[in-house]
N, C-alpha and C. Protein backbone atom coordinates (compact mmCIF):
# COMPACT_ATOMS: atom_id res chain seq x y z
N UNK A 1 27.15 -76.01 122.56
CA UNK A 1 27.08 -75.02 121.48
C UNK A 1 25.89 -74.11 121.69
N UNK A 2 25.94 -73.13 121.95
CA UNK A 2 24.77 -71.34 121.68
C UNK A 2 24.32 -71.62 120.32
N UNK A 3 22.76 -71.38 120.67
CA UNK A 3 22.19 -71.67 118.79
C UNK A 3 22.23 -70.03 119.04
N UNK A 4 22.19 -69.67 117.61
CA UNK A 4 21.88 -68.34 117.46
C UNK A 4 20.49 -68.15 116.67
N UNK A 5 19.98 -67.42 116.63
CA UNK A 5 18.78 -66.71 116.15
C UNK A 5 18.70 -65.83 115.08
N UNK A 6 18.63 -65.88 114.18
CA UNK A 6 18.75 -64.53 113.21
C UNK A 6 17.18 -64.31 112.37
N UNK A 7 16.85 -63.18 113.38
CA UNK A 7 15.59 -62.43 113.37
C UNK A 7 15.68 -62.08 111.88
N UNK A 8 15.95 -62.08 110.69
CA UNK A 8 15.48 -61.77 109.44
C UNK A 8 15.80 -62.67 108.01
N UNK A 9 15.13 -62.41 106.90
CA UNK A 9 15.13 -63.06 105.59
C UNK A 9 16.20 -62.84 104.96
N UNK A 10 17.39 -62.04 105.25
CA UNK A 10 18.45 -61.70 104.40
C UNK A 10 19.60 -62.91 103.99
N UNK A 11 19.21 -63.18 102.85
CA UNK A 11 20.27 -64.73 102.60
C UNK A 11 21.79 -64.18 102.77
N UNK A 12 21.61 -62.80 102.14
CA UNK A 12 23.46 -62.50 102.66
C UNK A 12 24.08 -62.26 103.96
N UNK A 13 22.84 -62.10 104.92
CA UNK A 13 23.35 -62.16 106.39
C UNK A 13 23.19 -64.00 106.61
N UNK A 14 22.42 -64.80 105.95
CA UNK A 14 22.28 -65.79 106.53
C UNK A 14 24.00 -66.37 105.81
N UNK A 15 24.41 -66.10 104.80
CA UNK A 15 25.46 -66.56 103.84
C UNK A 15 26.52 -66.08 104.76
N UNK A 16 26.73 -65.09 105.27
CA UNK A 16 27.94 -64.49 105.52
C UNK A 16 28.08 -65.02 107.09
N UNK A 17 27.08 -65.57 107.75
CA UNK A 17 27.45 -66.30 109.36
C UNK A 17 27.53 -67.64 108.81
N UNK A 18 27.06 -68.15 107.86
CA UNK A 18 27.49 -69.35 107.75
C UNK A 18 29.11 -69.78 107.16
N UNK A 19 29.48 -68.94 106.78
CA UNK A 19 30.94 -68.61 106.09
C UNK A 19 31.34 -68.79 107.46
N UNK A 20 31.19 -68.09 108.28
CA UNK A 20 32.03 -67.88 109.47
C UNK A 20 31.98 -69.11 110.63
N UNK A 21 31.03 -70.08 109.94
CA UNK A 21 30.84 -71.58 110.80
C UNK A 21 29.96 -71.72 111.52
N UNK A 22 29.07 -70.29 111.48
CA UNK A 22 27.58 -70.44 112.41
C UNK A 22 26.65 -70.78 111.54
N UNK A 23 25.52 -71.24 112.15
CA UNK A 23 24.05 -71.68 111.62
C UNK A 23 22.97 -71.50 111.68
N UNK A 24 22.94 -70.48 112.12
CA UNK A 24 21.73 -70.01 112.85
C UNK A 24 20.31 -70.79 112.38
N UNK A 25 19.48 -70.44 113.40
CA UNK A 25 17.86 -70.51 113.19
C UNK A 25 17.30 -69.43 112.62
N UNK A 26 16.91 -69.81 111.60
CA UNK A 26 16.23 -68.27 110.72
C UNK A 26 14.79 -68.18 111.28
N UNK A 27 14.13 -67.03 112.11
CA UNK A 27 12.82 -66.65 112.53
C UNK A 27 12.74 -65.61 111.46
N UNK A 28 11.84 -65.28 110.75
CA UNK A 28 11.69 -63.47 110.35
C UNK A 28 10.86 -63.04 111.01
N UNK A 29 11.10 -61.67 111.11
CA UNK A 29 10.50 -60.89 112.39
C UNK A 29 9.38 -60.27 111.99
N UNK A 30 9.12 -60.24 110.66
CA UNK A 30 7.57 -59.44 110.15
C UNK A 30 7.58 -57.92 110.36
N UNK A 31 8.38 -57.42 111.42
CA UNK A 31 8.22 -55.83 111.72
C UNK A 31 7.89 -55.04 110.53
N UNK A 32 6.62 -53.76 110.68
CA UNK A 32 6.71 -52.79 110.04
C UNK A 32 7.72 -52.01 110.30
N UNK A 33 8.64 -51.95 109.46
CA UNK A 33 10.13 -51.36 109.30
C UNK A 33 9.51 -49.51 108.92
N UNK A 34 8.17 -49.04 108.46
CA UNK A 34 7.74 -47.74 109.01
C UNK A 34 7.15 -46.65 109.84
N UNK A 35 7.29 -47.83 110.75
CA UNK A 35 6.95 -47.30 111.91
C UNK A 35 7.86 -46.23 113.03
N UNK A 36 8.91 -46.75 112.34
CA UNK A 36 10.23 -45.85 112.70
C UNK A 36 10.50 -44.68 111.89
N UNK A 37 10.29 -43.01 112.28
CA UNK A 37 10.78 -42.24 110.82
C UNK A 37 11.08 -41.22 111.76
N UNK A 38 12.54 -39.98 110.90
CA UNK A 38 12.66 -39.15 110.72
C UNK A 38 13.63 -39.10 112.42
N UNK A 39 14.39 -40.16 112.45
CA UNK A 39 15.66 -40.52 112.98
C UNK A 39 17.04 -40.71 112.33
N UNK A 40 17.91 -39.98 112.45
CA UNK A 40 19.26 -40.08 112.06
C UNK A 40 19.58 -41.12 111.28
N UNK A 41 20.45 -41.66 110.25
CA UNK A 41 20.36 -42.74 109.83
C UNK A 41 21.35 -43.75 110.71
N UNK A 42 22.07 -43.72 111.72
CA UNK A 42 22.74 -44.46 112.25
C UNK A 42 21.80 -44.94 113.35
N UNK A 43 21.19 -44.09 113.34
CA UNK A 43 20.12 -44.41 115.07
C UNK A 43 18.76 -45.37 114.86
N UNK A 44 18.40 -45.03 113.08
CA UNK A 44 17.62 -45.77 112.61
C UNK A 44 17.93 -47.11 112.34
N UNK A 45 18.72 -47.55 111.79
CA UNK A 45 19.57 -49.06 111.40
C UNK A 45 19.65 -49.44 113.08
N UNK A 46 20.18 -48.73 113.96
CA UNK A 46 19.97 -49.44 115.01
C UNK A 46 18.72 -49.70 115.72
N UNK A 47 17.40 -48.69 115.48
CA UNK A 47 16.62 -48.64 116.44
C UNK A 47 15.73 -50.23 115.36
N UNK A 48 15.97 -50.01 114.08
CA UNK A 48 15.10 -50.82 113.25
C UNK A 48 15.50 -52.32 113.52
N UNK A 49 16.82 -52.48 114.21
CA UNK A 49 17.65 -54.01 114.54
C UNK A 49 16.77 -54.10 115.86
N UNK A 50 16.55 -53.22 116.76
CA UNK A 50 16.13 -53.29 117.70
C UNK A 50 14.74 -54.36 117.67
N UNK A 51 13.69 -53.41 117.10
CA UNK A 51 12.53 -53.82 116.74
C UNK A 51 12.26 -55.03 116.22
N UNK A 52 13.25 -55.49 115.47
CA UNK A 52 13.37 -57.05 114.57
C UNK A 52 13.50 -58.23 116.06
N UNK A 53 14.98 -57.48 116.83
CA UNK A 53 15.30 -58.70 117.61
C UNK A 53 13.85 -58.77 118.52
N UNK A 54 13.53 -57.92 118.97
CA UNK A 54 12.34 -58.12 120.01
C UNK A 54 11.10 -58.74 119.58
N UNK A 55 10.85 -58.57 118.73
CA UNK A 55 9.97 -59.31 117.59
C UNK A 55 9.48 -60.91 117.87
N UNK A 56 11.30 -61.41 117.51
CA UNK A 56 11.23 -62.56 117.64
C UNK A 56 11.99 -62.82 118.77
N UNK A 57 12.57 -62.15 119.74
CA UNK A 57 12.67 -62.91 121.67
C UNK A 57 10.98 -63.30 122.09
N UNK A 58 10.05 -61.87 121.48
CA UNK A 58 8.59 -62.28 122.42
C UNK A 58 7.89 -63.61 121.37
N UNK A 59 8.25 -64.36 120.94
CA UNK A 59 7.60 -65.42 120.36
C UNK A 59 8.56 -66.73 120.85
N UNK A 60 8.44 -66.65 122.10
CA UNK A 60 9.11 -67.51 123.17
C UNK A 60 8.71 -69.00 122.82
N UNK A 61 8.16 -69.66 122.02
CA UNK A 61 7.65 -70.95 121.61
C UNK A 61 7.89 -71.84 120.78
N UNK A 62 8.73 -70.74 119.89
CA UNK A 62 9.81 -70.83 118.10
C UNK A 62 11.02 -71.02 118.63
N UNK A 63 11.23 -71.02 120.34
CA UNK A 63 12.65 -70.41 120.53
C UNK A 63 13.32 -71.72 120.88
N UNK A 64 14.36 -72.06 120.78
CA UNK A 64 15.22 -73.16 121.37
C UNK A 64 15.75 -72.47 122.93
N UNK A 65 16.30 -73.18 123.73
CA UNK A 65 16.48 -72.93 125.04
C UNK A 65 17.97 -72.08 124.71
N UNK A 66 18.42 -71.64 125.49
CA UNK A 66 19.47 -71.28 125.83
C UNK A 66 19.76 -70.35 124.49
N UNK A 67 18.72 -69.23 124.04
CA UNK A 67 19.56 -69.22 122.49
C UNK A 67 19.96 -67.80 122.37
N UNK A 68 20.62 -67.01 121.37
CA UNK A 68 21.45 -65.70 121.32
C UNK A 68 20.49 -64.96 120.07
N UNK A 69 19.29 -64.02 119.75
CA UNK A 69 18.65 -64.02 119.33
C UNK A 69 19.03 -62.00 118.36
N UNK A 70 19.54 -62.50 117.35
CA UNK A 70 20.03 -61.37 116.56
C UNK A 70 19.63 -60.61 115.16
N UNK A 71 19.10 -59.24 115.78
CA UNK A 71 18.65 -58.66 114.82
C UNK A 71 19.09 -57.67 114.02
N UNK A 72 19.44 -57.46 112.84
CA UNK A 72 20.22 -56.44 112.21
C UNK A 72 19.25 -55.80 111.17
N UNK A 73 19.65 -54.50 110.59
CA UNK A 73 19.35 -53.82 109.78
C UNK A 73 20.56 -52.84 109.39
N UNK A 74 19.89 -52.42 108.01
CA UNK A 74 21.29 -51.87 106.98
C UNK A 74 20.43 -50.44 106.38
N UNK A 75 20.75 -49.05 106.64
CA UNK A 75 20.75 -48.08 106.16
C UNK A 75 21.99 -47.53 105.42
N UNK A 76 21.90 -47.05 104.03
CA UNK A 76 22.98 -46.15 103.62
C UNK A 76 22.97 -44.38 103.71
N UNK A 77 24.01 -44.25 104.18
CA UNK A 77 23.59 -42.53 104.94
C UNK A 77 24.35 -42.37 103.13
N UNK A 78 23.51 -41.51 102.73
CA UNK A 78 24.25 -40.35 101.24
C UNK A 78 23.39 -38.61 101.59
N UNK A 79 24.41 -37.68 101.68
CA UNK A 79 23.70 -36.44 102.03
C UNK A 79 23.26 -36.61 103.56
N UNK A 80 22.96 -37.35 104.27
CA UNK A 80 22.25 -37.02 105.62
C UNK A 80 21.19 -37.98 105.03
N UNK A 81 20.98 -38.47 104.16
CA UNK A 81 19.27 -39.00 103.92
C UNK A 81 19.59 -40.49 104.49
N UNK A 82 18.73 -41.03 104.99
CA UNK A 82 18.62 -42.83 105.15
C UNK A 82 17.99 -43.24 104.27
N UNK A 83 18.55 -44.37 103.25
CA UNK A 83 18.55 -44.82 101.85
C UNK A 83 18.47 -46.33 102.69
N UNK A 84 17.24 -46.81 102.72
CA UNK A 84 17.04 -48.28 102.57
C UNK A 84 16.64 -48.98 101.83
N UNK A 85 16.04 -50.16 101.62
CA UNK A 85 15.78 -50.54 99.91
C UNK A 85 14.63 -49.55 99.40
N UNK A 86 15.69 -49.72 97.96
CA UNK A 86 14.07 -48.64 96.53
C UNK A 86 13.11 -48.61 96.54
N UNK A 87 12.47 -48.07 96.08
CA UNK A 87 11.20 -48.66 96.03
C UNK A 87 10.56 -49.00 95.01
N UNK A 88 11.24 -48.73 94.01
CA UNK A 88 11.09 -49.29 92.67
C UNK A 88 12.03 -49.24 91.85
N UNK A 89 11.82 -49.73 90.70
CA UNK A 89 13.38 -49.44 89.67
C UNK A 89 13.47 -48.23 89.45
N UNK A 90 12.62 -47.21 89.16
CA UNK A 90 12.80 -45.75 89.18
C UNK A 90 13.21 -45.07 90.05
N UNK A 91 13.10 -45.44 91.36
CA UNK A 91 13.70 -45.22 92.43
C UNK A 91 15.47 -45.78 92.75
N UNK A 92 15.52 -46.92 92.12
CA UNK A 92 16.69 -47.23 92.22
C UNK A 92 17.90 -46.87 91.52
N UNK A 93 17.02 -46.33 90.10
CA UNK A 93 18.00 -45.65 89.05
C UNK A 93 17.86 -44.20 89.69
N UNK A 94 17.35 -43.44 90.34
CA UNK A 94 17.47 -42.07 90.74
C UNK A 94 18.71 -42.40 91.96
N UNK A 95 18.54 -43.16 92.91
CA UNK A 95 19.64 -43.42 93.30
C UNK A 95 21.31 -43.68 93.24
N UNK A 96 21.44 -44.37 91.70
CA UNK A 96 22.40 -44.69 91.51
C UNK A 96 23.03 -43.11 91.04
N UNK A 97 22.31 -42.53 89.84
CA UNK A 97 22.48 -41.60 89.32
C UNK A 97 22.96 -40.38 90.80
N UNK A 98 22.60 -40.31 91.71
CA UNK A 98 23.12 -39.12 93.07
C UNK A 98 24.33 -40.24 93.79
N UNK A 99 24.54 -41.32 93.69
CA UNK A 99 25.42 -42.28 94.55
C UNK A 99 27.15 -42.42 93.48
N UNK A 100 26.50 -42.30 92.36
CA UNK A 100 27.82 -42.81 91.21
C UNK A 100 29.34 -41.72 91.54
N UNK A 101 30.38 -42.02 91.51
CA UNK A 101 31.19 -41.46 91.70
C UNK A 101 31.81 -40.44 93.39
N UNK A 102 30.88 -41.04 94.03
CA UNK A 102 30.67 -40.26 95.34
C UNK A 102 31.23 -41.36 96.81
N UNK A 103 31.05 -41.34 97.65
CA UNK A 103 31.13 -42.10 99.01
C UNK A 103 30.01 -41.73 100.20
N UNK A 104 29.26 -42.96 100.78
CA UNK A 104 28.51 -43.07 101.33
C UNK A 104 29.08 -43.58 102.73
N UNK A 105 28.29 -43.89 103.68
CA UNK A 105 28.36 -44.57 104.56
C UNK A 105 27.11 -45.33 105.28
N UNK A 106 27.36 -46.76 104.85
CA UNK A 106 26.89 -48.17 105.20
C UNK A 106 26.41 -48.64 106.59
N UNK A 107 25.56 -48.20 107.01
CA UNK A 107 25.04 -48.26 109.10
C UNK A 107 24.41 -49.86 109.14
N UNK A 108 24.64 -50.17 109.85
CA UNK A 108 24.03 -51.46 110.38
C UNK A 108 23.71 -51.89 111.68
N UNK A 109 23.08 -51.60 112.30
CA UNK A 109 22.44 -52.10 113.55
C UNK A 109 22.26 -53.26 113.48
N UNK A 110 22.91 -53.71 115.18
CA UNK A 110 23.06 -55.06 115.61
C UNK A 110 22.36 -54.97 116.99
N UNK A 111 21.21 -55.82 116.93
CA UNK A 111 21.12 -56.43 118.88
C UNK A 111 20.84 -57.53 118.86
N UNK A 112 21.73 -57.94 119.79
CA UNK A 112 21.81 -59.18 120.15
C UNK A 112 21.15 -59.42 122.01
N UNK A 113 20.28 -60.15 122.32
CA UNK A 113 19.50 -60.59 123.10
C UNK A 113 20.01 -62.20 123.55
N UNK A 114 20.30 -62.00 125.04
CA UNK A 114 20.62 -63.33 125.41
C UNK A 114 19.38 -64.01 125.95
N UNK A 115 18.58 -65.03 125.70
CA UNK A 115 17.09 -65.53 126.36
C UNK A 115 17.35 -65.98 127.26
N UNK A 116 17.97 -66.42 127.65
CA UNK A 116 18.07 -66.92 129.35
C UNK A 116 18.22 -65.86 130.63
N UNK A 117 18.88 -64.49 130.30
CA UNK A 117 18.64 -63.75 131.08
C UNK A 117 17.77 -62.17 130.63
N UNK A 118 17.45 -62.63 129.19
CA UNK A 118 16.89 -61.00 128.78
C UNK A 118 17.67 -59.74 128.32
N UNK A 119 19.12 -59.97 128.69
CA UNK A 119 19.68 -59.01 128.68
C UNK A 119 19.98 -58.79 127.10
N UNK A 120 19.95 -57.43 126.73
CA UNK A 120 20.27 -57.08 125.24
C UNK A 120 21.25 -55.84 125.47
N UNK A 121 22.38 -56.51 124.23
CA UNK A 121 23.76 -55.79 123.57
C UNK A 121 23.28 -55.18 122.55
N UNK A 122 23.75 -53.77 121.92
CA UNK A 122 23.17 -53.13 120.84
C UNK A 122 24.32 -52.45 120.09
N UNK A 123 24.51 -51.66 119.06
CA UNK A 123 25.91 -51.02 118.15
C UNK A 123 25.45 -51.39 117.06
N UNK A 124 25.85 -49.31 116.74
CA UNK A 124 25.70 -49.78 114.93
C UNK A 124 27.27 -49.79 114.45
N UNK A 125 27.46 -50.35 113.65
CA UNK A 125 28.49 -50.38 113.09
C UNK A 125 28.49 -49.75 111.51
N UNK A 126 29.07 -49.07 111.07
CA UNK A 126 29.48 -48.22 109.79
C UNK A 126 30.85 -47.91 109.05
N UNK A 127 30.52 -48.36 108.14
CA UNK A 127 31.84 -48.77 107.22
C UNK A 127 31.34 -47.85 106.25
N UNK A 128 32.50 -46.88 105.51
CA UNK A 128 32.66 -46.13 104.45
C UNK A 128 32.57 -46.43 102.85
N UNK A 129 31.44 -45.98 102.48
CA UNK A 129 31.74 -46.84 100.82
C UNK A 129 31.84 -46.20 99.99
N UNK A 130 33.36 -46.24 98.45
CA UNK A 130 33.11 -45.11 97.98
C UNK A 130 32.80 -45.87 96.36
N UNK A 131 31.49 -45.79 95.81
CA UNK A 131 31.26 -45.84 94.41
C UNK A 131 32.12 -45.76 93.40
N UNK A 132 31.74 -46.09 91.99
CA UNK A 132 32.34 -45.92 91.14
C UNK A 132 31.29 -45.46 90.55
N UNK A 133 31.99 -44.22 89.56
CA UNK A 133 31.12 -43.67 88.67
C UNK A 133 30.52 -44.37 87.54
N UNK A 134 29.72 -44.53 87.46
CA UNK A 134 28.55 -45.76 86.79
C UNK A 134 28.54 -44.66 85.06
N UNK A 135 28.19 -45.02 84.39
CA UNK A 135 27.50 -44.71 82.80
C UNK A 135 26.37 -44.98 82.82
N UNK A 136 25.46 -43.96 82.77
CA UNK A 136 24.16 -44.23 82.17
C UNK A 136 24.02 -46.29 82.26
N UNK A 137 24.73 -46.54 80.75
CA UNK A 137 23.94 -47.50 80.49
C UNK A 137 24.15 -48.27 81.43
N UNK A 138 25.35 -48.21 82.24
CA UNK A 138 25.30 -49.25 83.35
C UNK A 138 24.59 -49.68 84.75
N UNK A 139 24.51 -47.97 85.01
CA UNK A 139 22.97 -47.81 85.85
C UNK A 139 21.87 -48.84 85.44
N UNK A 140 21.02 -48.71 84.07
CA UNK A 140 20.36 -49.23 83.39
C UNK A 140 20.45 -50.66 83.98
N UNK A 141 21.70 -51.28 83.22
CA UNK A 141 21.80 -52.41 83.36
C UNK A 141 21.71 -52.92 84.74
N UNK A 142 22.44 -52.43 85.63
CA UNK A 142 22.33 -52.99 86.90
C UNK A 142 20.93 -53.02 87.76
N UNK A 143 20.26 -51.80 87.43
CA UNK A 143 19.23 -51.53 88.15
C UNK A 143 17.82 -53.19 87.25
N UNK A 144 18.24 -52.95 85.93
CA UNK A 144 17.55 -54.26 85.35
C UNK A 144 17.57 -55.77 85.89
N UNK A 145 18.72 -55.81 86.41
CA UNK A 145 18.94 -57.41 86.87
C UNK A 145 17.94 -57.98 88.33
N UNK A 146 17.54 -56.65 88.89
CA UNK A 146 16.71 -56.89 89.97
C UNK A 146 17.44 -57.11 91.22
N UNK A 147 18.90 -56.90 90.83
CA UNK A 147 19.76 -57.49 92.13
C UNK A 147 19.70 -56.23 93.15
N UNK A 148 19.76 -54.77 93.01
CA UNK A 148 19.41 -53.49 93.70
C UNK A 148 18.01 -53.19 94.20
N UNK A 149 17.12 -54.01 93.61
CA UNK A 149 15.64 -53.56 94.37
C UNK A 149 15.52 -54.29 95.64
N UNK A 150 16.42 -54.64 96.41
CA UNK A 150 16.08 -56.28 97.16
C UNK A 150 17.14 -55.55 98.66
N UNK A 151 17.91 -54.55 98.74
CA UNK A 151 19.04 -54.43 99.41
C UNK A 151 19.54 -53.17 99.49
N UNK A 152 19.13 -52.86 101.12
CA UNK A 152 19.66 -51.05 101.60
C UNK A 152 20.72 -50.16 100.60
N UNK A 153 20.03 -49.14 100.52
CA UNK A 153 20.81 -48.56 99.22
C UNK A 153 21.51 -49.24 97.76
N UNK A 154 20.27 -49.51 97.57
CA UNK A 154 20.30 -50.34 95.93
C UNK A 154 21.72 -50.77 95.63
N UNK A 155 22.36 -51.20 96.58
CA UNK A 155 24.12 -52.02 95.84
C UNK A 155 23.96 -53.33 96.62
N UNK A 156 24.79 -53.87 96.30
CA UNK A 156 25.75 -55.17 96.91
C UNK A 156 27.23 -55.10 96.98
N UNK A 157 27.88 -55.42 97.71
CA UNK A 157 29.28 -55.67 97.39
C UNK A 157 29.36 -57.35 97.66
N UNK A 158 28.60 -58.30 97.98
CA UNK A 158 28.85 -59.68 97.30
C UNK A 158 28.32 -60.11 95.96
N UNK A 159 27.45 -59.29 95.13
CA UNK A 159 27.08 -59.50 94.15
C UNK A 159 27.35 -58.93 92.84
N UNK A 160 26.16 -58.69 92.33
CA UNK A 160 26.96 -58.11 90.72
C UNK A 160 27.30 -56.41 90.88
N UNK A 161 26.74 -55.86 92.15
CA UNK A 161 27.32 -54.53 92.77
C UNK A 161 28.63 -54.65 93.10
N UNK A 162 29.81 -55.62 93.19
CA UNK A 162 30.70 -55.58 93.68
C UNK A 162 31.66 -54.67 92.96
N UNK A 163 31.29 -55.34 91.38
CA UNK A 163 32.75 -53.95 90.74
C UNK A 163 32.45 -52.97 90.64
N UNK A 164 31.35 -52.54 91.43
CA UNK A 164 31.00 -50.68 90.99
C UNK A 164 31.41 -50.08 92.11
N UNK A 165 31.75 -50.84 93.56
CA UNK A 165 32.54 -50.00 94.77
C UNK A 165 34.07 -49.87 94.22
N UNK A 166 34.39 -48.78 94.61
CA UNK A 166 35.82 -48.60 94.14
C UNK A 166 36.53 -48.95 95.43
N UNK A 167 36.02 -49.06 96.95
CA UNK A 167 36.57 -49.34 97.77
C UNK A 167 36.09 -48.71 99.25
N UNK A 168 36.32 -49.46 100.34
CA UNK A 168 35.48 -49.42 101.34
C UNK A 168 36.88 -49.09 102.51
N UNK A 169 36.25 -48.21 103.45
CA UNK A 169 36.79 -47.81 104.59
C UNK A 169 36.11 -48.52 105.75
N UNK A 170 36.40 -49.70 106.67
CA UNK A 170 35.94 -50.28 107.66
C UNK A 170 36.00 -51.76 107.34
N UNK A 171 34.67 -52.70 108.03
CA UNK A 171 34.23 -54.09 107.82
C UNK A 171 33.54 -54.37 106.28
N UNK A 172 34.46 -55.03 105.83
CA UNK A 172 33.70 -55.53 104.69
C UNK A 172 31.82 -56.29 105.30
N UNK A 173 32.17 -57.07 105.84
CA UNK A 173 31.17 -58.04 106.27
C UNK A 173 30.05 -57.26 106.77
N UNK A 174 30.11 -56.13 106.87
CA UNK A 174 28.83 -54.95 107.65
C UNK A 174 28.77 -54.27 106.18
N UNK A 175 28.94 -54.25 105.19
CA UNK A 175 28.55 -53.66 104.20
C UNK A 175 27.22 -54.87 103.62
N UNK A 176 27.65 -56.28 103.79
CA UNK A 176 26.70 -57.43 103.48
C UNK A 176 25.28 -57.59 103.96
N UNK A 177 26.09 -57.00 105.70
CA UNK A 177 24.91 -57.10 106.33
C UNK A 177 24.78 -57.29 107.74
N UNK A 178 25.87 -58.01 108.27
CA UNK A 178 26.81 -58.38 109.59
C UNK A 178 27.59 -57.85 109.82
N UNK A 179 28.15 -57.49 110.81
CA UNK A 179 29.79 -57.17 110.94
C UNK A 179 29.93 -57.99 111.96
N UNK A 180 30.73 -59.07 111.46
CA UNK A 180 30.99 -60.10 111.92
C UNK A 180 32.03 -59.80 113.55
N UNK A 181 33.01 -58.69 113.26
CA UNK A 181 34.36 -58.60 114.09
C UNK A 181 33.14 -57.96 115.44
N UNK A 182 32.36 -57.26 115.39
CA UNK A 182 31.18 -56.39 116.26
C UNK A 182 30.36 -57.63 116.88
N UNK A 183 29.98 -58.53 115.83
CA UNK A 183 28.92 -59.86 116.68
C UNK A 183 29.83 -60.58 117.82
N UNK A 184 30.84 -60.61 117.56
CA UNK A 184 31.95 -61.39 118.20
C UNK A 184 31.97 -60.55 119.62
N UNK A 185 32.37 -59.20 119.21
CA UNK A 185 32.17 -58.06 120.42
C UNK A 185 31.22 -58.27 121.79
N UNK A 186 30.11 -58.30 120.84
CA UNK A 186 28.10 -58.10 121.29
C UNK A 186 28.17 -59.72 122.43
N UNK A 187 28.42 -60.68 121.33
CA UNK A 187 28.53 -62.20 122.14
C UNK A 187 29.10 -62.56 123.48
N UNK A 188 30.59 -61.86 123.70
CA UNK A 188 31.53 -62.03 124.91
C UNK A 188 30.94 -61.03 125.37
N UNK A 189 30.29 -59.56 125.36
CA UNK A 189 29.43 -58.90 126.34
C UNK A 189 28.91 -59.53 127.33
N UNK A 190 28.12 -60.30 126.37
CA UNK A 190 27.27 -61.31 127.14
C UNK A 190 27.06 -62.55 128.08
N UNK A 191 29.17 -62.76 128.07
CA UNK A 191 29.38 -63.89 128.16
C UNK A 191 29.29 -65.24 127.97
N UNK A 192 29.01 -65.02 126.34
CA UNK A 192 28.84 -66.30 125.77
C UNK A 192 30.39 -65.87 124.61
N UNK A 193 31.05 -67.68 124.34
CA UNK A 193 31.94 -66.90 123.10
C UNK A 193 32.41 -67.24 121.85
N UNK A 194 32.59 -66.24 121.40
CA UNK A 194 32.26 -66.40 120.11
C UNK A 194 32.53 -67.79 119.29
N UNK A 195 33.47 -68.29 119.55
CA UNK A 195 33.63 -70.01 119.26
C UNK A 195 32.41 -70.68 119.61
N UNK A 196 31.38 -70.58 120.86
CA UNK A 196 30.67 -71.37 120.80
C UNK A 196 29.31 -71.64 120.29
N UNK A 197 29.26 -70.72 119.05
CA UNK A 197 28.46 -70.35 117.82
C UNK A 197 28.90 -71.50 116.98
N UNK A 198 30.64 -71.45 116.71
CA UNK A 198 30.49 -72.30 115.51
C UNK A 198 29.67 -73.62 115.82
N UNK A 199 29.01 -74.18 114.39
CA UNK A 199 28.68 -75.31 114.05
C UNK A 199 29.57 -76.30 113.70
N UNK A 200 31.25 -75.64 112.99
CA UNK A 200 31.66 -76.58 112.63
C UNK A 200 33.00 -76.33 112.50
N UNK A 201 33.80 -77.02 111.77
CA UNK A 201 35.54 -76.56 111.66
C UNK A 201 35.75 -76.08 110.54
N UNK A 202 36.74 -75.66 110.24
CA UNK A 202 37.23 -75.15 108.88
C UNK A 202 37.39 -76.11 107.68
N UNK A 203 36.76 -77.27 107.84
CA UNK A 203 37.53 -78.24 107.41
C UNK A 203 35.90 -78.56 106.67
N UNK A 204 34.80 -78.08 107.30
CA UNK A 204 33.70 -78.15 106.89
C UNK A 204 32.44 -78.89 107.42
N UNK A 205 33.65 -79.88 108.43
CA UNK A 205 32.57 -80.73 109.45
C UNK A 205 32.34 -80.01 110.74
């Protein structure tokens, strides 16, 4: 079995590979995520995955042998702007208020790094998202629960953001945080495959 690596703190990327029967080793990568500016937003989600995975390949000591070491990041393109998390609740309600009733698109940069030979796979992947027009008070409310200050362009679609997308063009699972059908891609690049991630069967063992 390939351990995998997942260079960041995101429980919904850690939730959504474990759904899929993987287990990764959680490292977080610490990167100043501003050190990167005034790059495209597709190029950014990728260059910012970049920076994460390398992060934690050069801390060769944390690492298990043989392991697949994967870093992602999530920009929302609205207007041309790169919308990553708020920066405050005022920030997050100015957001919702330009996002409500409209469609965005969801970037996520993936690299994946094989440690045994160095070699690194990269792709952003972007899925279409189109809002629902929110009410005032619901802005309010949502932006209150704290669940939007925490997550690229203040939504969720596994959480209490889910009923405010009216519906998505692409990978669900790259709106979370992964795109699972792309890791699968990145993995057999590499010649490792994707089965030999899982931890376990469908069955739960």
């Amino acid at each position: 079995m390939t351990t995998l690596v997942l260079a960041s703190a995101s429980p919904a990327r850690l939730a959504t590979l474990r759904g899929a029967g993987v287990e990764p080793l959680v490292i977080v990568s610490g990167v100043d995520e501003s050190q990167l500016v005034g790059l495209p937003p597709a190029e950014l989600a990728l260059g910012l995955a970049r920076l994460k995975c390398a992060a934690v390949v050069g801390r060769r000591d944390d690492l298990p042998p043989e392991a697949l070491v994967l870093g992602c990041d999530s920009v929302l393109e609205l207007d041309g702007r790169a919308l990553g998390k708020p920066d405050d609740a005022d920030d997050a309600i100015g957001r919702w208020h330009d996002m409500r009733g409209r469609t965005g698109v969801l970037h996520t940069g993936h690299s994946l790094v094989d440690t045994r030979t160095g070699t690194e796979v990269a792709q952003t992947a972007s899925t279409v998202v189109h809002f629902a027009d929110l009410s005032d008070e619901e802005v309010a409310a949502y932006v209150a629960t704290g669940e939007p200050l925490g997550v690229a362009g203040a939504f969720t679609l596994d959480g209490l953001g889910g009923a405010f997308v009216r519906g998505i063009e692409g990978d669900p699972h790259n709106v979370v945080g992964v795109s699972l059908p792309l890791l699968r891609e990145l993995t057999g690049r590499l010649g490792r495959p994707w089965t030999s991630l899982w931890s376990r069967g469908p069955d739960g063992r």
